[in-house]
Protein backbone atom coordinates (compact mmCIF):
# COMPACT_ATOMS: atom_id res chain seq x y z
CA UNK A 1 -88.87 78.90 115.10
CA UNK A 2 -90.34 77.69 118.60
CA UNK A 3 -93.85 77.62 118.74
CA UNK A 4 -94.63 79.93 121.22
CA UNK A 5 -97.76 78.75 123.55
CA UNK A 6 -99.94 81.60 124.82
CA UNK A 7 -102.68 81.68 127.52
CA UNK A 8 -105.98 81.88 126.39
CA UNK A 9 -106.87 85.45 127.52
CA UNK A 10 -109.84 87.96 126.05
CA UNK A 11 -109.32 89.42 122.50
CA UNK A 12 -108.28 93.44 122.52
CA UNK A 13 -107.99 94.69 118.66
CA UNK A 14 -104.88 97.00 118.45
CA UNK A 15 -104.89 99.78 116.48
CA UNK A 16 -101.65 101.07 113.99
CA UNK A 17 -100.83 97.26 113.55
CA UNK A 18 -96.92 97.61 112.38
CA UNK A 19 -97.12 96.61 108.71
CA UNK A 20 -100.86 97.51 108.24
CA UNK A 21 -101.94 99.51 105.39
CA UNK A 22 -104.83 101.72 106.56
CA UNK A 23 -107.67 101.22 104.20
CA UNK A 24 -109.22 104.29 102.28
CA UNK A 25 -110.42 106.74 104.39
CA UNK A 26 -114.04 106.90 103.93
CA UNK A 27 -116.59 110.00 104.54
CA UNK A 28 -117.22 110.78 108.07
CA UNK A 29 -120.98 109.67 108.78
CA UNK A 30 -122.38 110.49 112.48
CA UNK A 31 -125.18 108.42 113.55
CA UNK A 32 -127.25 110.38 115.81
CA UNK A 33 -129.96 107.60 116.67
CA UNK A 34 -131.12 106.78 120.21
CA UNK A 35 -131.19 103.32 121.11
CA UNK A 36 -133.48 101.46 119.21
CA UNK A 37 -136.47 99.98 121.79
CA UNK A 38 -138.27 98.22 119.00
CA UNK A 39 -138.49 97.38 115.59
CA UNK A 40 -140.56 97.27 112.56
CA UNK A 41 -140.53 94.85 109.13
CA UNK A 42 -140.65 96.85 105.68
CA UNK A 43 -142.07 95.39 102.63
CA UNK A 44 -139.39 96.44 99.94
CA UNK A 45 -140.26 93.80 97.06
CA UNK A 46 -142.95 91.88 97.06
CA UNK A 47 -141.88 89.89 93.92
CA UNK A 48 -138.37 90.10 94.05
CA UNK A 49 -135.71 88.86 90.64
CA UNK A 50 -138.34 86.84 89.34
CA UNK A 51 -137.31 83.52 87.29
CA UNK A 52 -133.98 83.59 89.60
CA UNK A 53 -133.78 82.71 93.24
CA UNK A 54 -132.00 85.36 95.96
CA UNK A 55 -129.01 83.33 97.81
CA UNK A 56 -127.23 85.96 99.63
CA UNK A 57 -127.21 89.97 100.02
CA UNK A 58 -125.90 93.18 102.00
CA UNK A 59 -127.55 96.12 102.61
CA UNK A 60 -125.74 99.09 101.84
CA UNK A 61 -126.22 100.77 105.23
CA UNK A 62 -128.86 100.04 107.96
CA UNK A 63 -132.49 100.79 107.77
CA UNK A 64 -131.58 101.28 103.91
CA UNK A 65 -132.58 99.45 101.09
CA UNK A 66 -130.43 99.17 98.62
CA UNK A 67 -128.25 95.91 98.72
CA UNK A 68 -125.77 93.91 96.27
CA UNK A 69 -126.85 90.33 96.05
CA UNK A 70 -126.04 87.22 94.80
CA UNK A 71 -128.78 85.26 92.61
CA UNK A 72 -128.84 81.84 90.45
CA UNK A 73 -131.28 82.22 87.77
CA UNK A 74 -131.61 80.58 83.75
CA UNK A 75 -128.43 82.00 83.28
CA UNK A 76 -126.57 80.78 86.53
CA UNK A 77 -125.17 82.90 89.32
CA UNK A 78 -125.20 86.73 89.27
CA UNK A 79 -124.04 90.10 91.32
CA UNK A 80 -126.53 92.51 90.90
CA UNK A 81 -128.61 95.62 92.88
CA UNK A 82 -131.45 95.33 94.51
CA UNK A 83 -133.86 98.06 95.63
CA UNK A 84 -131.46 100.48 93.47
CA UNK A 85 -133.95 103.04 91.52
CA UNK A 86 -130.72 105.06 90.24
CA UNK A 87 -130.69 104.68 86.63
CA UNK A 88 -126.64 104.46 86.79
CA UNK A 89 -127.27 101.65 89.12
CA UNK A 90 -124.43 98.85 88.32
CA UNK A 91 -125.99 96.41 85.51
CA UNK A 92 -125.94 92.96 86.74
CA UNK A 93 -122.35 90.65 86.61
CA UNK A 94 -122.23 87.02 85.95
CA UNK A 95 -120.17 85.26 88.44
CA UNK A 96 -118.55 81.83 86.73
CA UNK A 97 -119.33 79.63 89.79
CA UNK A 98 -120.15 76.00 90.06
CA UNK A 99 -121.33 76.17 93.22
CA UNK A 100 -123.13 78.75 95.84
CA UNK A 101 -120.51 77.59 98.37
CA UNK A 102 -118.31 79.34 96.14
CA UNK A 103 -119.04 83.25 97.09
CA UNK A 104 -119.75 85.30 100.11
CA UNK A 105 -121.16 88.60 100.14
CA UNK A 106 -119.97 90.33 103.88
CA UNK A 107 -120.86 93.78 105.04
CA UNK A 108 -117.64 96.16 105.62
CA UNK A 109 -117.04 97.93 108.95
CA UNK A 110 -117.70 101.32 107.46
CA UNK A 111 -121.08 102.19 106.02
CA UNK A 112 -121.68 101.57 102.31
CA UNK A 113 -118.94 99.03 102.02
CA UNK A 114 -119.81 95.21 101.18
CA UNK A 115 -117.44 92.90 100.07
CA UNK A 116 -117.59 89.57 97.04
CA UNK A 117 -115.48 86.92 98.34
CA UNK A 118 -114.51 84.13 95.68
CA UNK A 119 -113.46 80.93 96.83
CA UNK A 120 -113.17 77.62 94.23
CA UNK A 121 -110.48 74.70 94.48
CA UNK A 122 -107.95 77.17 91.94
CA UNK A 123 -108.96 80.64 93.17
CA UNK A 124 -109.60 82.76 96.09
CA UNK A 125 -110.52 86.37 95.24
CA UNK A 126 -111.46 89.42 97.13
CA UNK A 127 -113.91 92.36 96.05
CA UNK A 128 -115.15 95.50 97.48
CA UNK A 129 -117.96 97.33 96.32
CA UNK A 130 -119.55 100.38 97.14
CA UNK A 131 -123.22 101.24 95.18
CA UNK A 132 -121.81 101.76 92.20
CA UNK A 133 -119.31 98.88 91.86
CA UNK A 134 -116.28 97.45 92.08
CA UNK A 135 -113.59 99.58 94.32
CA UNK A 136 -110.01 97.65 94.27
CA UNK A 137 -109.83 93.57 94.13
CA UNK A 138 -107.30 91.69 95.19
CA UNK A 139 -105.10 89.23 92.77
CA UNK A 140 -105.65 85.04 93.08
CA UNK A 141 -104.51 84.53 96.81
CA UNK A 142 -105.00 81.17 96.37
CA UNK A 143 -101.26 80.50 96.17
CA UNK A 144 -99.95 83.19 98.17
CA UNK A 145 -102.17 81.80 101.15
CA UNK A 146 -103.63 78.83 102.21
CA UNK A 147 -105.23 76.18 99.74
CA UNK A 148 -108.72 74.93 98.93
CA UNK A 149 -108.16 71.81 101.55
CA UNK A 150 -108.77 75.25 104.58
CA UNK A 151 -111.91 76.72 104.74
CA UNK A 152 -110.70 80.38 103.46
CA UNK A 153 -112.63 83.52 104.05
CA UNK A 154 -112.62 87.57 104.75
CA UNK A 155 -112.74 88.57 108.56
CA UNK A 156 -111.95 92.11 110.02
CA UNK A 157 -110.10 92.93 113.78
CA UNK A 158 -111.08 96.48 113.38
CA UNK A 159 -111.47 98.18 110.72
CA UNK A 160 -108.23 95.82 108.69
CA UNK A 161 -109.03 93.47 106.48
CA UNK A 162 -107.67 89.99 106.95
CA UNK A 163 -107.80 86.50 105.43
CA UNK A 164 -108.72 83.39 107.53
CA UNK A 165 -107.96 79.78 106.62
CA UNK A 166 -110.09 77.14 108.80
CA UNK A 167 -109.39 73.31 108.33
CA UNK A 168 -111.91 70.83 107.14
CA UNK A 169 -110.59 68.93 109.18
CA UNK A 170 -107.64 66.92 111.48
CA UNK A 171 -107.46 63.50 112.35
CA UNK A 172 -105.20 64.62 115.32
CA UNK A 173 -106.21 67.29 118.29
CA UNK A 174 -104.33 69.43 117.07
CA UNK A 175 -105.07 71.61 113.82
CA UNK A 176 -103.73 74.91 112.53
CA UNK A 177 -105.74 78.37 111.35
CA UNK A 178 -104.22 80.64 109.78
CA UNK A 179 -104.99 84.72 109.09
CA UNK A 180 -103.42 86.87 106.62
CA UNK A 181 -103.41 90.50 106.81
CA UNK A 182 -104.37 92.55 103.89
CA UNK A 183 -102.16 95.65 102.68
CA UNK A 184 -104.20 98.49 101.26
CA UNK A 185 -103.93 97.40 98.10
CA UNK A 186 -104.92 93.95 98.94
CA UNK A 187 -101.78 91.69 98.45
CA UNK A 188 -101.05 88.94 101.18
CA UNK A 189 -99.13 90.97 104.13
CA UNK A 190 -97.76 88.91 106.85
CA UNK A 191 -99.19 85.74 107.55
CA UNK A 192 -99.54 84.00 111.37
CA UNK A 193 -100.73 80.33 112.04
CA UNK A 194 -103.33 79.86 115.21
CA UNK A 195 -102.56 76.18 116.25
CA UNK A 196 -105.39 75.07 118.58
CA UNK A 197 -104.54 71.85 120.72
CA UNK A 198 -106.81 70.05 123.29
CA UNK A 199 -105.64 70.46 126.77
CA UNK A 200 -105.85 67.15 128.31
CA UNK A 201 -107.79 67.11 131.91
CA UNK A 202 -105.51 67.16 134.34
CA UNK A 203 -107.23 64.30 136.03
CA UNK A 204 -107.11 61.59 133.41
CA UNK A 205 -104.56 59.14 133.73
CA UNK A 206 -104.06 59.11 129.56
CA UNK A 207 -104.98 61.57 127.73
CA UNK A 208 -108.41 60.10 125.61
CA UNK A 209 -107.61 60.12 121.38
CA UNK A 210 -109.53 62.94 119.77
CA UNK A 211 -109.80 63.53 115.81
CA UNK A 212 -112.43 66.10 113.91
CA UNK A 213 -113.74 64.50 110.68
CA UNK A 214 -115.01 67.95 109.99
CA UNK A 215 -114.69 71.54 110.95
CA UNK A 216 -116.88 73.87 109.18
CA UNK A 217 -116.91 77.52 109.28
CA UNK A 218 -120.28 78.67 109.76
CA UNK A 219 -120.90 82.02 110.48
CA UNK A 220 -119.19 85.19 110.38
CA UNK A 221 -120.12 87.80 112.48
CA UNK A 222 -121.13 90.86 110.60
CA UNK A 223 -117.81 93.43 112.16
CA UNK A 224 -118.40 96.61 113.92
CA UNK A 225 -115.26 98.66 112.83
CA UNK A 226 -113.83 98.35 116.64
CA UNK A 227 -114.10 94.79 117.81
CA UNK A 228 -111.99 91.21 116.97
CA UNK A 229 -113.79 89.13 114.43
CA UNK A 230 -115.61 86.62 115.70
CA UNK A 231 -116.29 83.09 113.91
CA UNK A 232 -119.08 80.70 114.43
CA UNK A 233 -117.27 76.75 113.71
CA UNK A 234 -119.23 73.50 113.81
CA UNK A 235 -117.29 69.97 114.68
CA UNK A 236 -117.91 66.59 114.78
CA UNK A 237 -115.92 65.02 117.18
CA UNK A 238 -114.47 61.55 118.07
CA UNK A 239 -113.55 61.13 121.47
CA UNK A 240 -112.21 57.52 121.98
CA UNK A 241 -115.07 56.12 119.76
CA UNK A 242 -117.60 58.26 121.28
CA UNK A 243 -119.13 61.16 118.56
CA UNK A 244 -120.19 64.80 119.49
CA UNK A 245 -121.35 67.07 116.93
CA UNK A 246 -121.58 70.85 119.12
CA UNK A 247 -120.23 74.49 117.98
CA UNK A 248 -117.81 76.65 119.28
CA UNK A 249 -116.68 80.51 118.89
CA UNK A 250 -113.66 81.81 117.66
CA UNK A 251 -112.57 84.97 118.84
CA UNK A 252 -109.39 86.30 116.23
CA UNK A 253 -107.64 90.05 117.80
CA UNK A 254 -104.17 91.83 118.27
CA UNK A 255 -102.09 92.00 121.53
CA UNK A 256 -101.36 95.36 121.63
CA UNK A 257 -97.74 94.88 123.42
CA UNK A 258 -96.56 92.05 121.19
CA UNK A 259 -99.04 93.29 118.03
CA UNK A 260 -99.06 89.81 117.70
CA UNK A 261 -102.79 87.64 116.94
CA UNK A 262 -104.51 86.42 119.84
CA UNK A 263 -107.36 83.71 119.53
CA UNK A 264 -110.12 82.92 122.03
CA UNK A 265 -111.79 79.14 121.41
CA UNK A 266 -115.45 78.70 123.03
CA UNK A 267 -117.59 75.67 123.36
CA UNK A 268 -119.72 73.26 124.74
CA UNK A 269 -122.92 76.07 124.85
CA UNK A 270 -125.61 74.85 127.16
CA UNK A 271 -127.77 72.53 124.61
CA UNK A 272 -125.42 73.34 121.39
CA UNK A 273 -124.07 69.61 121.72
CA UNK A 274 -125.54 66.87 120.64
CA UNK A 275 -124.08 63.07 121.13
CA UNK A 276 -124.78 61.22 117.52
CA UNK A 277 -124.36 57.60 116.43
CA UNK A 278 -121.49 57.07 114.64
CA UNK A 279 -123.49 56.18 111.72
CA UNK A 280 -125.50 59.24 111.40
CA UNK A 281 -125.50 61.79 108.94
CA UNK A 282 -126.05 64.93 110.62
CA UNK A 283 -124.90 68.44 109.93
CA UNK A 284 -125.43 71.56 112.20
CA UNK A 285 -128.23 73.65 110.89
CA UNK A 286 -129.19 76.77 111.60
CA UNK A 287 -126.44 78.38 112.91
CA UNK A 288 -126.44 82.09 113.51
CA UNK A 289 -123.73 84.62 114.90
CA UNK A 290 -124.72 88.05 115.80
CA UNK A 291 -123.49 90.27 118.47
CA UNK A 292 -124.93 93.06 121.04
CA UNK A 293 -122.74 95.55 123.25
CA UNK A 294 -120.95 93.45 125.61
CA UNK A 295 -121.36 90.07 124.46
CA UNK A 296 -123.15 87.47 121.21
CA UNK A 297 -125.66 85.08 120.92
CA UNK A 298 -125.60 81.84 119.50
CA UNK A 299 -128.27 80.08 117.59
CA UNK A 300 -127.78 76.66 116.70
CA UNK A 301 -129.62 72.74 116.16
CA UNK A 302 -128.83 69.72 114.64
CA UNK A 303 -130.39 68.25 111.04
CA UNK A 304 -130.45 64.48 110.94
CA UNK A 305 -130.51 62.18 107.65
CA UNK A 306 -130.86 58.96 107.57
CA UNK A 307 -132.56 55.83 105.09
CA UNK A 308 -135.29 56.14 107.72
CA UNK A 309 -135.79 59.33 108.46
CA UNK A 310 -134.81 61.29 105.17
CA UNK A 311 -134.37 64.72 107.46
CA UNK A 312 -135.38 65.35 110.69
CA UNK A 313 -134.71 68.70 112.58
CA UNK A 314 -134.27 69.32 116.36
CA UNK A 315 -135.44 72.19 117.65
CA UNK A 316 -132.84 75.53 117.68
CA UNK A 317 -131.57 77.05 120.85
CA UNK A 318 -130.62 80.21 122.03
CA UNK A 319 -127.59 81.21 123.72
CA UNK A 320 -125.89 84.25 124.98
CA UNK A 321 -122.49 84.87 126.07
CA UNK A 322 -121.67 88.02 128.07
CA UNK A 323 -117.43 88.98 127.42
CA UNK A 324 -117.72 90.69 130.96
CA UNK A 325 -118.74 88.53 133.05
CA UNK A 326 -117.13 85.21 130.81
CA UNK A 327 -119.98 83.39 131.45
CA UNK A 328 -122.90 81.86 128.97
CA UNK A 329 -126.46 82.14 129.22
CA UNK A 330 -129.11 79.28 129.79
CA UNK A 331 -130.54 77.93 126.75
CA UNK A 332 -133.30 79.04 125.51
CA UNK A 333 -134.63 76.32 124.00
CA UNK A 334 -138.06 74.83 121.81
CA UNK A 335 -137.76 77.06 118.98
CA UNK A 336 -138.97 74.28 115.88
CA UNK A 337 -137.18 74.73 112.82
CA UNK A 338 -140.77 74.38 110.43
CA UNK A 339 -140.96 78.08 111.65
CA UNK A 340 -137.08 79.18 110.42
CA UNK A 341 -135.50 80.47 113.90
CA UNK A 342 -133.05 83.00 113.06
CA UNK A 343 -130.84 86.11 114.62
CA UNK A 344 -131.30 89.17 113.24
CA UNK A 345 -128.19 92.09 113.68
CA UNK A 346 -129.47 95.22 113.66
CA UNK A 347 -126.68 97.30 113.66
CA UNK A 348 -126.08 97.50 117.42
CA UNK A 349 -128.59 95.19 118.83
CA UNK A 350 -129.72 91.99 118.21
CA UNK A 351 -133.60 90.42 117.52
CA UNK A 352 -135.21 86.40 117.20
CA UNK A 353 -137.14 85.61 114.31
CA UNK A 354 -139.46 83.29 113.41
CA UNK A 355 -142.29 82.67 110.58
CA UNK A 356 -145.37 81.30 111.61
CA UNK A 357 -149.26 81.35 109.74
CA UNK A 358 -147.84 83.09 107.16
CA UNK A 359 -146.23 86.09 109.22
CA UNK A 360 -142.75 87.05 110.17
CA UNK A 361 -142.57 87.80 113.52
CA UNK A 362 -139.38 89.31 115.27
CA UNK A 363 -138.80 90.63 118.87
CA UNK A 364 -135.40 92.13 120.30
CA UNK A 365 -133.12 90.54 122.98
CA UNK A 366 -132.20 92.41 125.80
CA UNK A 367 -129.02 91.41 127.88
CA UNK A 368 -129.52 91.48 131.56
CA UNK A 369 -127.33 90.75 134.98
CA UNK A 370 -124.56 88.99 133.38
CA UNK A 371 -125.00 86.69 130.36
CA UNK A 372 -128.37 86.14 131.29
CA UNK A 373 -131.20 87.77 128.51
CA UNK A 374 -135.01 87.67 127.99
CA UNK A 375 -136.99 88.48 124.75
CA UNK A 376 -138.81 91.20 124.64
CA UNK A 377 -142.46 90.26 123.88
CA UNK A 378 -143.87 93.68 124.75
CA UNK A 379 -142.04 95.12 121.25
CA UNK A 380 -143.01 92.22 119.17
CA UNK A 381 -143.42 93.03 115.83
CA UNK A 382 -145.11 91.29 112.70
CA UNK A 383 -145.10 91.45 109.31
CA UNK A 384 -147.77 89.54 106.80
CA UNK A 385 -145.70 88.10 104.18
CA UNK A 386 -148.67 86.97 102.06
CA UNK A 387 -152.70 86.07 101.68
CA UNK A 388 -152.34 82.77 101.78
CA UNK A 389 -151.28 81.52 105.20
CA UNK A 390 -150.58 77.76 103.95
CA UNK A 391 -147.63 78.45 101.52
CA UNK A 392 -144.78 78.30 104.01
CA UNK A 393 -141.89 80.44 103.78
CA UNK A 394 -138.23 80.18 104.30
CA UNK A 395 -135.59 83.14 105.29
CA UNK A 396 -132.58 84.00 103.39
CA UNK A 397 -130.48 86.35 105.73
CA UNK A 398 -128.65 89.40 104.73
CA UNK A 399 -126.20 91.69 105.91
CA UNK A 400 -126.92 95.17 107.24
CA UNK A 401 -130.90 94.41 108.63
CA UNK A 402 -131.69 92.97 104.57
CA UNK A 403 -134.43 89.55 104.77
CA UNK A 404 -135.50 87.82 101.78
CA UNK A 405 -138.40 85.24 102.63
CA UNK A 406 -138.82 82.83 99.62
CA UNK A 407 -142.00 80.42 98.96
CA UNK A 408 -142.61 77.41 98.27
CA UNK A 409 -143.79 78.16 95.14
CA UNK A 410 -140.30 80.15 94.51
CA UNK A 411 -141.83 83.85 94.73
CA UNK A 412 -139.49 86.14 97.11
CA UNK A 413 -140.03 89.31 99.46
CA UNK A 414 -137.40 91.76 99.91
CA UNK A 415 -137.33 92.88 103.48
CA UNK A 416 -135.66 95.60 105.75
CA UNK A 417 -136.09 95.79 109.43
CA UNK A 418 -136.06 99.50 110.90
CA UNK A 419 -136.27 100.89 114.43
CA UNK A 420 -139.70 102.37 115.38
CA UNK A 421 -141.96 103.81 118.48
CA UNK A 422 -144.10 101.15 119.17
CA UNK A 423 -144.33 97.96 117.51
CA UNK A 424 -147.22 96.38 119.55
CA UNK A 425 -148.14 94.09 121.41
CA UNK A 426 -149.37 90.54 120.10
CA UNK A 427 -147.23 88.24 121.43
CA UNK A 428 -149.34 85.52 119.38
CA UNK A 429 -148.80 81.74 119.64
CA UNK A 430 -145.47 80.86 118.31
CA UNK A 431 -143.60 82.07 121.56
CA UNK A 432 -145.79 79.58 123.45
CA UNK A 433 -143.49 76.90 122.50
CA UNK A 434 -140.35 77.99 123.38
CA UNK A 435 -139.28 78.01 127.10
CA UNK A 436 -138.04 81.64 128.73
CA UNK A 437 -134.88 82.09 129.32
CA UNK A 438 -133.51 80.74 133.19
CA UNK A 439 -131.81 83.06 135.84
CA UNK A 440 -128.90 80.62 135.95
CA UNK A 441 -125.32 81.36 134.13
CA UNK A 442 -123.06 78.52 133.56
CA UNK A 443 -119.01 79.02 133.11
CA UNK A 444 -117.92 77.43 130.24
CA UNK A 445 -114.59 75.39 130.22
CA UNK A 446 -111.50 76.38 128.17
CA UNK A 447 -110.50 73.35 126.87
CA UNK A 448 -108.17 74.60 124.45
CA UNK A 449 -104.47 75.97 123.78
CA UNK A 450 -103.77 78.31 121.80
CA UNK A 451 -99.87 78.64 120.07
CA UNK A 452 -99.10 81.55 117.47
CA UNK A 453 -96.49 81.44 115.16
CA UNK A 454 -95.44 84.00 111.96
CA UNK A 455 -95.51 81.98 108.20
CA UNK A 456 -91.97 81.90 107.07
């Protein structure tokens, strides 16, 4: 078959996909809420799973607390309920992993739905559970779809289900993703590779030599039953000797004329690349996806390692991109990583956090004129997460507005963020640091190609 080349255009999901099982038709739930001005932090558990540490988890709904999670205690890695009083609650499930790496918990686009995603070097699983277990699971996929060498992992355009397959990595500029859809009974459907290729500038003489040592898939954004699923990738690029480490979006939908996959490829954020030796370890951490009405924000920065310097941080940054106006924010930059930057999704809207003196402190972003935003410090909010300001806390992020914040002495808080009134005013010191947000937008180049083709 000819590779077909396609323009790279903005993602529309269609709906009635040819070939797509719908899944089960779930109980109609209307959500009556105005828009949420501010928010407020929860206390749910302040000693959560003791002896066992919290490494990922989904809220059942918003503003809820129940959530499935996944732990690692004496007895290695678990599924169990947290926050669930019911005594028919699910009892907790061992989970035969090796390795964290190895499962995914992901909130569903329909209200009480998560999903257990299994992914080892022989197996790649699928799971969805409701709150009181397991619903339908797929068989192995790891055959039927791409192998262990991609980066495989659950995405929905919509409300369907689909597979995604990201490489670790191409010593060419050229590479290949691939998506599956999901039937309702979840078997492997059809399958289409994405090949993304490097447009050379049309002003170079020779095109330059590019290779990725590694791609890595590193956020998924939590999906909203309506829109294309959105990826977060990091790379580390050589460029005719010269190395970039930056991230990019990935934007995965359906044309609705040729119900065919359509992929939009973003980079090069204002201050979300960083030129590295080529002899530095480095890896990009934090990185955060999470997405408001009419556009995302991105929240990345870059760890070093070295025999020097055994880890050293730079600060995050901030940036939004607005889908009307195809344009990205200015960075907002200065956020230190001692205080654990991070997005929170609250269903529809979108907040920064950040830990400082022993307090978790959160306000919401509000898009303005284009991609432009500003944080709100008028709504700040804070929670004290202990008595003793000098133990310094970490967040583990969740699905569905769910925070743990663990210790160093290993002791973990269950939290839940929830809209309220008025969540005050002390803007404190930690916001001190980091610069506001500029006026300016910046277009950002589209640099590559996108060519779809079905898997024979």
């Amino acid at each position: 078959m000819k590779l077909a080349h396609t323009t790279i255009q903005l993602l529309v999901c269609a709906l009635g996909l040819s070939g797509c099982a719908p899944a089960p038709t779930p109980d109609v739930e209307l959500d009556l809420r105005q828009p949420c001005e501010a928010f407020s932090q929860v206390q749910v558990e302040p000693n959560l799973t003791p002896g066992s540490w919290t490494l990922q988890l989904s809220g059942d709904r918003h503003t809820e607390a129940p959530a499935w999670a996944i732990t690692l205690g004496d007895n290695g890695f678990a599924l169990q309920r947290l926050a669930d009083p019911r005594p028919e609650a699910p009892a907790p499930e061992t989970l035969s992993l090796s390795s964290p790496n190895h499962a995914r918990l992901h909130s569903g686009p329909v209200p009480g739905e998560t999903w257990l995603v299994i992914d080892t070097a022989t197996e790649f699983w699928l799971y969805q559970l409701d709150r009181d277990g397991l619903v339908r699971s797929s068989g192995n996929l790891d055959a039927e779809f791409v192998d262990s060498t991609f980066q495989r992992d659950l995405i929905f355009i919509g409300d369907t289900p689909f597979v995604v397959g990201i490489p670790r990595s191409s010593a060419t500029s050229e590479y290949e993703v691939w998506i599956g859809e999901l039937t309702g009974d979840l078997t492997l459907g059809t399958s289409w590779s994405l090949e993304l290729r490097r447009t050379c500038p049309s002003d170079l003489p020779e095109c330059p030599t590019v290779s990725f040592p590694s791609i890595d898939l590193l956020d998924n954004a939590e999906p909203d039953g309506t829109s294309p699923a959105l990826l977060l990738l990091g790379y580390d690029e050589i460029l005719d000797d010269a190395r970039t480490m930056y991230v990019a979006t990935l934007r995965i939908g359906f044309d609705g004329d040729s119900q065919r996959p359509i992929a939009l490829r973003r980079e090069f954020f204002p201050r979300q690349v960083w030129p590295v030796g080529n002899s530095l370890q480095a890896h990009i951490a934090p990185a955060q996806l999470a997405r408001d009405a009419t556009g995302y924000y991105v929240l990345a920065g870059l760890t070093q390692e070295s025999l020097d310097d055994p880890s050293h941080q730079l600060d995050a940054v901030v940036v939004r991109f607005d889908r009307l106006s195809d344009t990205a924010s200015a960075p907002y930059m200065g956020l230190p990583t001692y205080s654990s930057p991070h997005l929170l999704q609250l269903d529809t809207r979108v907040a920064l956090g950040q830990i400082a003196e022993g307090s978790w402190h959160i306000a919401p972003l509000y898009a303005k004129t284009g991609s432009n935003f500003e944080i709100d410090l008028d709504n700040l909010s804070s929670l004290n997460l202990e008595p003793a300001p000098s133990t310094g806390f970490v967040v583990v992020p969740g699905k569905r507005s769910q925070y743990v914040h663990r210790a160093i002495d290993g002791r973990e808080i269950q939290t839940l963020v929830t809209c309220q009134e008025d969540a005050g005013t002390n803007r404190g010191l930690l916001w001190q640091r980091a610069s506001a947000a500029e006026t300016m937008s910046v277009h950002i180049p589209r640099e590559h190609s996108v060519g779809v083709r079905a898997r024979p």
